[in-house]
PDB file of N, CA and C in Angstrom:
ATOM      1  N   UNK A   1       3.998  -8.609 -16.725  1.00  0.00           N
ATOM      2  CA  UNK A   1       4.339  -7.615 -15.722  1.00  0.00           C
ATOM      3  C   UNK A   1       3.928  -6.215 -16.162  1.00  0.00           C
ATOM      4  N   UNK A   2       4.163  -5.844 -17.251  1.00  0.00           N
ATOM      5  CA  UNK A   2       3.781  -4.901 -17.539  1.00  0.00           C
ATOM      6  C   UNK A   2       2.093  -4.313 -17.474  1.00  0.00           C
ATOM      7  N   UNK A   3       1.019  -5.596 -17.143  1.00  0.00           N
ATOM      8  CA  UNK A   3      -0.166  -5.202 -17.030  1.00  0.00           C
ATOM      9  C   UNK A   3      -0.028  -4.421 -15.476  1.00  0.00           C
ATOM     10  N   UNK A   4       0.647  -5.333 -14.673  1.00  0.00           N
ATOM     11  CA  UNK A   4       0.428  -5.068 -13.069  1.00  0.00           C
ATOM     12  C   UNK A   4       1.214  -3.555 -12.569  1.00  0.00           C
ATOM     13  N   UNK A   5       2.207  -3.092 -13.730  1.00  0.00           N
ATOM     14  CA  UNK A   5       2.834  -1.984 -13.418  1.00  0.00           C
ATOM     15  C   UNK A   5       2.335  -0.560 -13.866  1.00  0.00           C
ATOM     16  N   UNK A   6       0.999  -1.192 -14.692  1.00  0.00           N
ATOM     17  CA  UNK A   6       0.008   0.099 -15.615  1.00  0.00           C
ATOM     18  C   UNK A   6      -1.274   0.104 -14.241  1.00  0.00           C
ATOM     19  N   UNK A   7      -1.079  -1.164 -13.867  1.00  0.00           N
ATOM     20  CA  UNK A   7      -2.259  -0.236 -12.727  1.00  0.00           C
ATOM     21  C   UNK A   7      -1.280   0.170 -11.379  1.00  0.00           C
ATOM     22  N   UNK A   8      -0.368  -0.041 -11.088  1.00  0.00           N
ATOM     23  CA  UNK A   8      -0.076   0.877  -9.759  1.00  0.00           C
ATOM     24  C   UNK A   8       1.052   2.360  -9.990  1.00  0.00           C
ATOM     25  N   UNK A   9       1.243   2.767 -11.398  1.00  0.00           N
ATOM     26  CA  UNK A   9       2.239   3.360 -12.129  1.00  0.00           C
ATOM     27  C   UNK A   9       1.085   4.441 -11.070  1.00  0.00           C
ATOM     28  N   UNK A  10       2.259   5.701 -10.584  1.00  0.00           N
ATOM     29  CA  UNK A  10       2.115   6.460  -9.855  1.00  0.00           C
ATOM     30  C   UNK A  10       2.048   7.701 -10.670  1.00  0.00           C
ATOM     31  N   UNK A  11       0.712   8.688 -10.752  1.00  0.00           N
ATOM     32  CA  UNK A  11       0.477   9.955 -11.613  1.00  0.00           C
ATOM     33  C   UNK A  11       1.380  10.823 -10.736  1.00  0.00           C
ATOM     34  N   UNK A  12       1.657  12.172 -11.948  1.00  0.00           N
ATOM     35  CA  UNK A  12       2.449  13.335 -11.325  1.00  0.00           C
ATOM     36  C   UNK A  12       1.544  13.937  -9.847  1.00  0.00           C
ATOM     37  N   UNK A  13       2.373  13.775  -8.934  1.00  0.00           N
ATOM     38  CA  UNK A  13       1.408  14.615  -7.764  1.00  0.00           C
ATOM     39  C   UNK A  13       1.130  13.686  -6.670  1.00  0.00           C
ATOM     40  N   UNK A  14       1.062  11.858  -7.426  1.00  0.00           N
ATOM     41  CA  UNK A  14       0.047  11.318  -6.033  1.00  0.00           C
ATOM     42  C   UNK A  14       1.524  10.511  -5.477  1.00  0.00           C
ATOM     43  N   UNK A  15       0.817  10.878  -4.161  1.00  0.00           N
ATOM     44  CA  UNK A  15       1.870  10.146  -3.249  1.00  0.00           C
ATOM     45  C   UNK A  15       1.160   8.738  -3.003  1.00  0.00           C
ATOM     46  N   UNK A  16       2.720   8.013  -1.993  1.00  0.00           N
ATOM     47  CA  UNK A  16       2.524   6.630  -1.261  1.00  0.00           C
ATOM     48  C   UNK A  16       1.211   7.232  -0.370  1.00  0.00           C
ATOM     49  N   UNK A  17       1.133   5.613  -0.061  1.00  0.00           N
ATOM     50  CA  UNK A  17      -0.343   5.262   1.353  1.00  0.00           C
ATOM     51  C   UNK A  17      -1.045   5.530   0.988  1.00  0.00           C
ATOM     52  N   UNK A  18      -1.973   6.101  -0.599  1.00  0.00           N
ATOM     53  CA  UNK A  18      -3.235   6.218  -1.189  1.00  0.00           C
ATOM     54  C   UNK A  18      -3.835   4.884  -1.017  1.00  0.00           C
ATOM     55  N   UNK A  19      -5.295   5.071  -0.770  1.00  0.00           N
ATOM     56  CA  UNK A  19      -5.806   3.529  -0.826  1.00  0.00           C
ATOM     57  C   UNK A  19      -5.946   2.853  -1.978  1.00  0.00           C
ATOM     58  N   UNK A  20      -5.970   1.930  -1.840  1.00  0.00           N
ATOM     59  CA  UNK A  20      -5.693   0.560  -2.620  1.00  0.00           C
ATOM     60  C   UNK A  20      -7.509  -0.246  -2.798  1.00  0.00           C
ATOM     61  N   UNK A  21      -7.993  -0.097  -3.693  1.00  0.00           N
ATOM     62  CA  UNK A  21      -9.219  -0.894  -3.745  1.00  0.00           C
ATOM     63  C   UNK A  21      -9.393  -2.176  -3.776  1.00  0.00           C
ATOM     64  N   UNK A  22     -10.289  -2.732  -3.600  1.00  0.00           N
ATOM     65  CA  UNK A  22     -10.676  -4.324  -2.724  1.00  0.00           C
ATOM     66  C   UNK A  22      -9.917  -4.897  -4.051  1.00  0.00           C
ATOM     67  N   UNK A  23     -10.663  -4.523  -5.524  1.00  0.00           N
ATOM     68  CA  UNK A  23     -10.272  -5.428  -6.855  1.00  0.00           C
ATOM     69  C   UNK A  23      -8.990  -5.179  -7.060  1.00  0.00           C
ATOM     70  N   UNK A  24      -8.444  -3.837  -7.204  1.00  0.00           N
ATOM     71  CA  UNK A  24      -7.181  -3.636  -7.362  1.00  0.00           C
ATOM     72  C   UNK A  24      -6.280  -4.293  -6.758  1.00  0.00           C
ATOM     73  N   UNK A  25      -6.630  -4.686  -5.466  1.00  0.00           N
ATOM     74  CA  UNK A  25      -5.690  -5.571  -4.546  1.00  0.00           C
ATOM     75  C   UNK A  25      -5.294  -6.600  -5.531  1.00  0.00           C
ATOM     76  N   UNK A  26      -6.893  -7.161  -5.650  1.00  0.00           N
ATOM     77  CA  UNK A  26      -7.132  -8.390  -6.005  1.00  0.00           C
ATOM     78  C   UNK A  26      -5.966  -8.754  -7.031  1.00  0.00           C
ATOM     79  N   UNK A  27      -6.550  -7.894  -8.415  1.00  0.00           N
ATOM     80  CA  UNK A  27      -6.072  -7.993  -9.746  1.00  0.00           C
ATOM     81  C   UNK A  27      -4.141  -7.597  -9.426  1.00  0.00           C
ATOM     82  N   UNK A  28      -4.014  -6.911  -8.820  1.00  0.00           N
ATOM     83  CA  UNK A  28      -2.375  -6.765  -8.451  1.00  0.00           C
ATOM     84  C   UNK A  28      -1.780  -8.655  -7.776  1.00  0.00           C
ATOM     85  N   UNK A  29      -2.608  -9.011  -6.604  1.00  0.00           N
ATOM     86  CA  UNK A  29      -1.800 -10.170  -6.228  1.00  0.00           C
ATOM     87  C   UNK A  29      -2.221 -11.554  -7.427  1.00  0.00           C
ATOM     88  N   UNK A  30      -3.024 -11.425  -8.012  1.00  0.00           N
ATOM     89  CA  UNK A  30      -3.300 -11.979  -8.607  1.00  0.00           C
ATOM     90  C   UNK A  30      -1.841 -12.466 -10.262  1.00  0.00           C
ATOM     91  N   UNK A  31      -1.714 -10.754 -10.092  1.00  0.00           N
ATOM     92  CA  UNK A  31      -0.485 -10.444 -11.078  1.00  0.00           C
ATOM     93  C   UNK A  31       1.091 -11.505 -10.769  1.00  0.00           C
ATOM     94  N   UNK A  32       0.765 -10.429  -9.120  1.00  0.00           N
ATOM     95  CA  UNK A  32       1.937 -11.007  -8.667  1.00  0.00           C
ATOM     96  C   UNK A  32       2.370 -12.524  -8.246  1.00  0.00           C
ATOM     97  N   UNK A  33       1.506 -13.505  -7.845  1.00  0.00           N
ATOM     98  CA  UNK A  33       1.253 -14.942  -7.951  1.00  0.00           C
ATOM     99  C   UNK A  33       1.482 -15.123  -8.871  1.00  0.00           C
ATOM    100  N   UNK A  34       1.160 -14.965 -10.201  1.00  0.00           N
ATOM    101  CA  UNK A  34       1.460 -15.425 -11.448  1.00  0.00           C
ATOM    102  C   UNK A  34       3.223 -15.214 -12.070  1.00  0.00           C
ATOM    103  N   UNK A  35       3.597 -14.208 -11.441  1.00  0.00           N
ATOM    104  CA  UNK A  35       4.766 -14.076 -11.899  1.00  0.00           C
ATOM    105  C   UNK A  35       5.741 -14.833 -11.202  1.00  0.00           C
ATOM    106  N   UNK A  36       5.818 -14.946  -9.688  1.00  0.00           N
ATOM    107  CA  UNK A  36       6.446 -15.499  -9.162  1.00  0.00           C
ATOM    108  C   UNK A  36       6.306 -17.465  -9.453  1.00  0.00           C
ATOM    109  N   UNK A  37       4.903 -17.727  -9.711  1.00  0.00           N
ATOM    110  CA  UNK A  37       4.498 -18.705 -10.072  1.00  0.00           C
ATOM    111  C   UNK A  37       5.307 -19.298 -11.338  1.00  0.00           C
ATOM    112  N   UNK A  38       5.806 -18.352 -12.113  1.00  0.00           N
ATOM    113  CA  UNK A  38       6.597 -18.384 -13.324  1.00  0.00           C
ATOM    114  C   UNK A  38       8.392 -18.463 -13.216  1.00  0.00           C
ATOM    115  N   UNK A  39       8.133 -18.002 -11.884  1.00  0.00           N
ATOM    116  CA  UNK A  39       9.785 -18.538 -11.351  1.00  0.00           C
ATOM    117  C   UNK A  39      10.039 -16.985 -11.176  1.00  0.00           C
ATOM    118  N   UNK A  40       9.528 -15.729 -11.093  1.00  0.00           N
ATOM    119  CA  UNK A  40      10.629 -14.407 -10.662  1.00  0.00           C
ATOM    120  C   UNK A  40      10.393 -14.421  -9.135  1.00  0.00           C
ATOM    121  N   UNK A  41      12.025 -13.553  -8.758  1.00  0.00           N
ATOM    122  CA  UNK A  41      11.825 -13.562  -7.526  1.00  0.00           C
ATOM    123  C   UNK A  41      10.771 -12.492  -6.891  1.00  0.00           C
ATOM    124  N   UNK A  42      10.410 -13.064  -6.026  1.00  0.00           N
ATOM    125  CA  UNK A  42       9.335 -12.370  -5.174  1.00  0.00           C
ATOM    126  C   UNK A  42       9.871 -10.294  -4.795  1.00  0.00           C
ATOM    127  N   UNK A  43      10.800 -10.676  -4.450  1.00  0.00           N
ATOM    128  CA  UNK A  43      10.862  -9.044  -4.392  1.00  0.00           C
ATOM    129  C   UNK A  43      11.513  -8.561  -5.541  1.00  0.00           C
ATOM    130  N   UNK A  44      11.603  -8.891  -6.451  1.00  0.00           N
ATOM    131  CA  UNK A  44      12.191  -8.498  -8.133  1.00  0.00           C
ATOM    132  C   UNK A  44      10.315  -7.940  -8.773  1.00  0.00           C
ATOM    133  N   UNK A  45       9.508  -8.525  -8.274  1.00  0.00           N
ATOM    134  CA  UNK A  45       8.108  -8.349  -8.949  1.00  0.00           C
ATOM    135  C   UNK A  45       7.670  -7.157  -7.878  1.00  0.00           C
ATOM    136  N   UNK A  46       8.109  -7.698  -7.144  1.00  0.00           N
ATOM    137  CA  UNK A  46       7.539  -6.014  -5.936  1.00  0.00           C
ATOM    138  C   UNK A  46       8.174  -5.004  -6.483  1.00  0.00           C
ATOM    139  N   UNK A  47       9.432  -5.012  -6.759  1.00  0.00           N
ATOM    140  CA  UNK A  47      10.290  -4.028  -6.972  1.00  0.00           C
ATOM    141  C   UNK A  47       9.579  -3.476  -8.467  1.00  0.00           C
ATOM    142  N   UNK A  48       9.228  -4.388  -9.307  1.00  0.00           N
ATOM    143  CA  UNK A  48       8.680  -3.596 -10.655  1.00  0.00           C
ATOM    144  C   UNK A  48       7.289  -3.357 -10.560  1.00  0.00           C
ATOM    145  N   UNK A  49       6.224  -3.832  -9.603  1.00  0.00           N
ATOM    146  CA  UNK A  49       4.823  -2.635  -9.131  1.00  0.00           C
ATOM    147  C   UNK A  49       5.403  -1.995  -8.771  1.00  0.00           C
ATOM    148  N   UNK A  50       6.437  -1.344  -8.140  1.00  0.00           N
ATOM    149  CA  UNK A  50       6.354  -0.427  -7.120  1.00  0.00           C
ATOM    150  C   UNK A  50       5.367  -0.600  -5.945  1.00  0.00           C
ATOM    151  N   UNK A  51       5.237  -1.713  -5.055  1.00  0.00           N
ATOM    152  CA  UNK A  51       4.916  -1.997  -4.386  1.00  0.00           C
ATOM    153  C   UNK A  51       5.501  -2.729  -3.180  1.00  0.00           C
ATOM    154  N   UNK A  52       5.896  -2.624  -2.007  1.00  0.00           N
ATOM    155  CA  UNK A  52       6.857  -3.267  -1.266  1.00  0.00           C
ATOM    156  C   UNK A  52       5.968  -4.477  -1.209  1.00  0.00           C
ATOM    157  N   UNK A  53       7.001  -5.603  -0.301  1.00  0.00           N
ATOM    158  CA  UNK A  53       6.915  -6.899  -0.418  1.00  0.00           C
ATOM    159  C   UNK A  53       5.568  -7.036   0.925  1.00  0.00           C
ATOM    160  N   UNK A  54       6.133  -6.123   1.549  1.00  0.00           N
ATOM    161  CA  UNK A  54       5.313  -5.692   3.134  1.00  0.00           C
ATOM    162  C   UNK A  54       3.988  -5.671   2.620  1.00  0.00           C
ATOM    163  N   UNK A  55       3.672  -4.490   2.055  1.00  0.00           N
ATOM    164  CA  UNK A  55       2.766  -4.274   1.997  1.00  0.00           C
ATOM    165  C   UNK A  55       1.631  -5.614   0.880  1.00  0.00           C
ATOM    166  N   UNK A  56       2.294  -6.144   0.137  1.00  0.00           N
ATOM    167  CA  UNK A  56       2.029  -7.505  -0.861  1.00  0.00           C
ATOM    168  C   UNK A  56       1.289  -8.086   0.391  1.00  0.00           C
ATOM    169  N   UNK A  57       2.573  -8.089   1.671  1.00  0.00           N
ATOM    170  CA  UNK A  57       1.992  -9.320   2.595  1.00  0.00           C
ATOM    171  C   UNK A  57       0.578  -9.065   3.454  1.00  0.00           C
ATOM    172  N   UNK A  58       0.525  -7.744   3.445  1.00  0.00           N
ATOM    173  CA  UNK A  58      -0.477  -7.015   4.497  1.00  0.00           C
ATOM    174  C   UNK A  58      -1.777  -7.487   3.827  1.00  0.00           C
ATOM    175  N   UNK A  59      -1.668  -7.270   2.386  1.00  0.00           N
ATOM    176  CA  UNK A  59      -2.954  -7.367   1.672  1.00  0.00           C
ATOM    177  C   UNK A  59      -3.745  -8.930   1.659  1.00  0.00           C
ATOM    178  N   UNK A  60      -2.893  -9.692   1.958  1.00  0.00           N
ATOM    179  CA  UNK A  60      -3.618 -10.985   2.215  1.00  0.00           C
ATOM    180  C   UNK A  60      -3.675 -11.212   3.937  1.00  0.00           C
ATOM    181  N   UNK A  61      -4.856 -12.063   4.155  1.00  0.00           N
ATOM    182  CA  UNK A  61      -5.444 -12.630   5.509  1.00  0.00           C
ATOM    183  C   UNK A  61      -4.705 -13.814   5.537  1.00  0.00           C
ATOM    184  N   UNK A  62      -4.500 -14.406   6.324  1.00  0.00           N
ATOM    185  CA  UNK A  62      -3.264 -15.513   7.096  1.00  0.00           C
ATOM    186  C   UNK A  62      -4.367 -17.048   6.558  1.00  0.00           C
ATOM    187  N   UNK A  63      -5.622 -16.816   5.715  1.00  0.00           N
ATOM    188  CA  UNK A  63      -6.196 -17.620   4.821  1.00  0.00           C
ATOM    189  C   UNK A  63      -6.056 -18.070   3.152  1.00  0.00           C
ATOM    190  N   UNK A  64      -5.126 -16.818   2.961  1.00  0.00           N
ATOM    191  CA  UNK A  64      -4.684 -16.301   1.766  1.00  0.00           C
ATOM    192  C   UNK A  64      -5.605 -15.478   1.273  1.00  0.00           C
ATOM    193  N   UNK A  65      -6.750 -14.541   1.467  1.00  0.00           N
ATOM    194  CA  UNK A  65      -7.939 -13.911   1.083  1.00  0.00           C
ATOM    195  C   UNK A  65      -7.418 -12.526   0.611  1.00  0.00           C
ATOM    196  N   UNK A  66      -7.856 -11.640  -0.310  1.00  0.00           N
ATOM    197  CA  UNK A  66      -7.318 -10.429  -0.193  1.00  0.00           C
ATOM    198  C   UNK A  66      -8.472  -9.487   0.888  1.00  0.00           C
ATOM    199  N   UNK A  67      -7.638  -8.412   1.507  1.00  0.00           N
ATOM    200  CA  UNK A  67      -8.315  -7.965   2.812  1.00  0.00           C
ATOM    201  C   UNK A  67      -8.393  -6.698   2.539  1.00  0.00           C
ATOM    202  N   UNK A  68      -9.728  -6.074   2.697  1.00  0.00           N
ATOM    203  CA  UNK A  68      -9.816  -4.798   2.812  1.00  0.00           C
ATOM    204  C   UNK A  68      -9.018  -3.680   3.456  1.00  0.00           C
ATOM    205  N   UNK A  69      -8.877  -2.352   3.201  1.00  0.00           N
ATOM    206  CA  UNK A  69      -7.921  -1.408   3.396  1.00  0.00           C
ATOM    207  C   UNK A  69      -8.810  -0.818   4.709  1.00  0.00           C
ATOM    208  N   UNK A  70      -7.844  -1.783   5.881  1.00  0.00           N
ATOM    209  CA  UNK A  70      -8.581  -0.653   7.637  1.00  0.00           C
ATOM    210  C   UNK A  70      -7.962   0.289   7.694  1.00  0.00           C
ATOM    211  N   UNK A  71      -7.301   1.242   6.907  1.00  0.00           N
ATOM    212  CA  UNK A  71      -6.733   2.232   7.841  1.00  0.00           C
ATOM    213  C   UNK A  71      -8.528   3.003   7.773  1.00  0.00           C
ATOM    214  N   UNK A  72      -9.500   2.968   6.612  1.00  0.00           N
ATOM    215  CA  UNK A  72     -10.852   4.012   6.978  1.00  0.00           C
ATOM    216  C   UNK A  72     -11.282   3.946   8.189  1.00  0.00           C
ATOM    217  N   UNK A  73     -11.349   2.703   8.628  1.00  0.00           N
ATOM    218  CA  UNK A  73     -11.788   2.097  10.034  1.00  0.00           C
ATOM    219  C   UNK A  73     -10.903   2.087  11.376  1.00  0.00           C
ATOM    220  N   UNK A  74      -9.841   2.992  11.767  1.00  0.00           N
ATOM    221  CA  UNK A  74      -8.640   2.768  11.900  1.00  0.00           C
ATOM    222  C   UNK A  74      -9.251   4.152  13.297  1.00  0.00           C
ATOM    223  N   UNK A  75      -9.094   3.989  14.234  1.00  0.00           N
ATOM    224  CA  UNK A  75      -8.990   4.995  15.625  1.00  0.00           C
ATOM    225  C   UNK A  75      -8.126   5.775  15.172  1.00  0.00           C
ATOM    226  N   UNK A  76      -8.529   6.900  15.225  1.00  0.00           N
ATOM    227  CA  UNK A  76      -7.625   8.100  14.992  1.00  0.00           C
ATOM    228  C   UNK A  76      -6.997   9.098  16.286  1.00  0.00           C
ATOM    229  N   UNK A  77      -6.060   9.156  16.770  1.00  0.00           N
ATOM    230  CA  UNK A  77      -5.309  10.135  18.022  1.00  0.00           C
ATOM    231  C   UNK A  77      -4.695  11.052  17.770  1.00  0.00           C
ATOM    232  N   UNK A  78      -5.272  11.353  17.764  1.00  0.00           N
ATOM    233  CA  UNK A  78      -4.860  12.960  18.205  1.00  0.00           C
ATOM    234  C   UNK A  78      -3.744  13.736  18.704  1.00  0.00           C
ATOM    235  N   UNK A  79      -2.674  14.269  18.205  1.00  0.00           N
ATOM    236  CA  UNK A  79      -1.841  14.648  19.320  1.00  0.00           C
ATOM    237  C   UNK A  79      -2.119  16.193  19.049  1.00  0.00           C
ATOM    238  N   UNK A  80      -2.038  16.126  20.654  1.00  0.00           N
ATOM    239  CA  UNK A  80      -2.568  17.876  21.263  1.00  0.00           C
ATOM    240  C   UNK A  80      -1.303  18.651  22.236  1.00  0.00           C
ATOM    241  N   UNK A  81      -0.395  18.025  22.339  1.00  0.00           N
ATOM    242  CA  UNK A  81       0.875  18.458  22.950  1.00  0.00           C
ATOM    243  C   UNK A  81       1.391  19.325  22.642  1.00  0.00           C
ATOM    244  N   UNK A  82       1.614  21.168  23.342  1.00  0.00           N
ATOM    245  CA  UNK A  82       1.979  21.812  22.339  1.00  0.00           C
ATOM    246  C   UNK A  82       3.480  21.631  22.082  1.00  0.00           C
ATOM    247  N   UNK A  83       3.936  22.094  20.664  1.00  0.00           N
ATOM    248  CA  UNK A  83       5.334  21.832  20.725  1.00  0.00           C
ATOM    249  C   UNK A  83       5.892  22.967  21.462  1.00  0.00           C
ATOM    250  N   UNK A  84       7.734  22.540  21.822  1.00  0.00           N
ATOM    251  CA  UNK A  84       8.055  22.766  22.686  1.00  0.00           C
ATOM    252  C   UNK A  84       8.918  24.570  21.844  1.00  0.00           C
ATOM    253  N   UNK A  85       8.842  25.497  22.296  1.00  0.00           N
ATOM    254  CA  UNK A  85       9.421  26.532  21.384  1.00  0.00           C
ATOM    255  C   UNK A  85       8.233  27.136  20.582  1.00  0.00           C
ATOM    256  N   UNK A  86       7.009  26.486  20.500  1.00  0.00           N
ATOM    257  CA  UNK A  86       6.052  27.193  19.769  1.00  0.00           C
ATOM    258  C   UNK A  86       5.191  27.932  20.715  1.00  0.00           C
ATOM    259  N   UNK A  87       5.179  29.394  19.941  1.00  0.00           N
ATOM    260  CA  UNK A  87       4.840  30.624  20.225  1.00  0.00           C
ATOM    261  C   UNK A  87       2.445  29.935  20.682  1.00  0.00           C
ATOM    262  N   UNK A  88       2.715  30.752  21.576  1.00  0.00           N
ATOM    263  CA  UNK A  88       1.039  30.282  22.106  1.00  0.00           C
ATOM    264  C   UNK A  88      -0.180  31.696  20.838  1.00  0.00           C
ATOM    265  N   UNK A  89      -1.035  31.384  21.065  1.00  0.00           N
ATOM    266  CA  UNK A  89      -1.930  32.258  20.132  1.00  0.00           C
ATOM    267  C   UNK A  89      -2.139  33.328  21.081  1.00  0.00           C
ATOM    268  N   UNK A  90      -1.824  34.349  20.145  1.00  0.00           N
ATOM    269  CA  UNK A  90      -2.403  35.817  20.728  1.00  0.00           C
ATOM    270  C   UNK A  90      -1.020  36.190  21.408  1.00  0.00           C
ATOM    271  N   UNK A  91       0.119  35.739  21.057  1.00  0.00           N
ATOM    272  CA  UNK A  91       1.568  35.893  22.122  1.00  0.00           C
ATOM    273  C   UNK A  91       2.866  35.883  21.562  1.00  0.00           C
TER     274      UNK A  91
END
């Protein structure tokens, strides 16, 4: 466990929802199969990546494959609504 918690150990500064690389996935579920494979519970090993169980599940395809990170590919919207109480430009 301790290999799988040196690669997702979080530096001073970086936040959640950073992307996650194709191998890194890899080498993380790879971790995590093995441990649970060893008898820990499944969210006891999430809980020590620091990784939710959710997101464990997101990373595999309903084939068991690990799946690339769509949010790059992901429609982006826009909200243009002004808020309600906010002062307009020039006013």
């Amino acid at each position: 466990m301790k290999k799988a918690r040196s690669l997702v150990r979080r530096r001073p500064g970086q936040q959640r929802g950073r992307l996650t690389p194709l191998d890194e996935r890899a080498r993380l579920l790879e971790l995590f199969d093995e441990a649970v494979a060893g008898g820990a519970a499944r969210y006891k090993v999430a809980e020590l990546v620091d990784i939710s169980e959710r997101t464990l599940k997101r990373w595999r395809s309903s084939d068991g494959r690990v799946t690339e990170d769509r949010r790059p590919d992901a429609e982006r919207v826009e909200n243009r609504r002004p808020i309600a109480g906010a002062s307009s430009p020039g006013g």
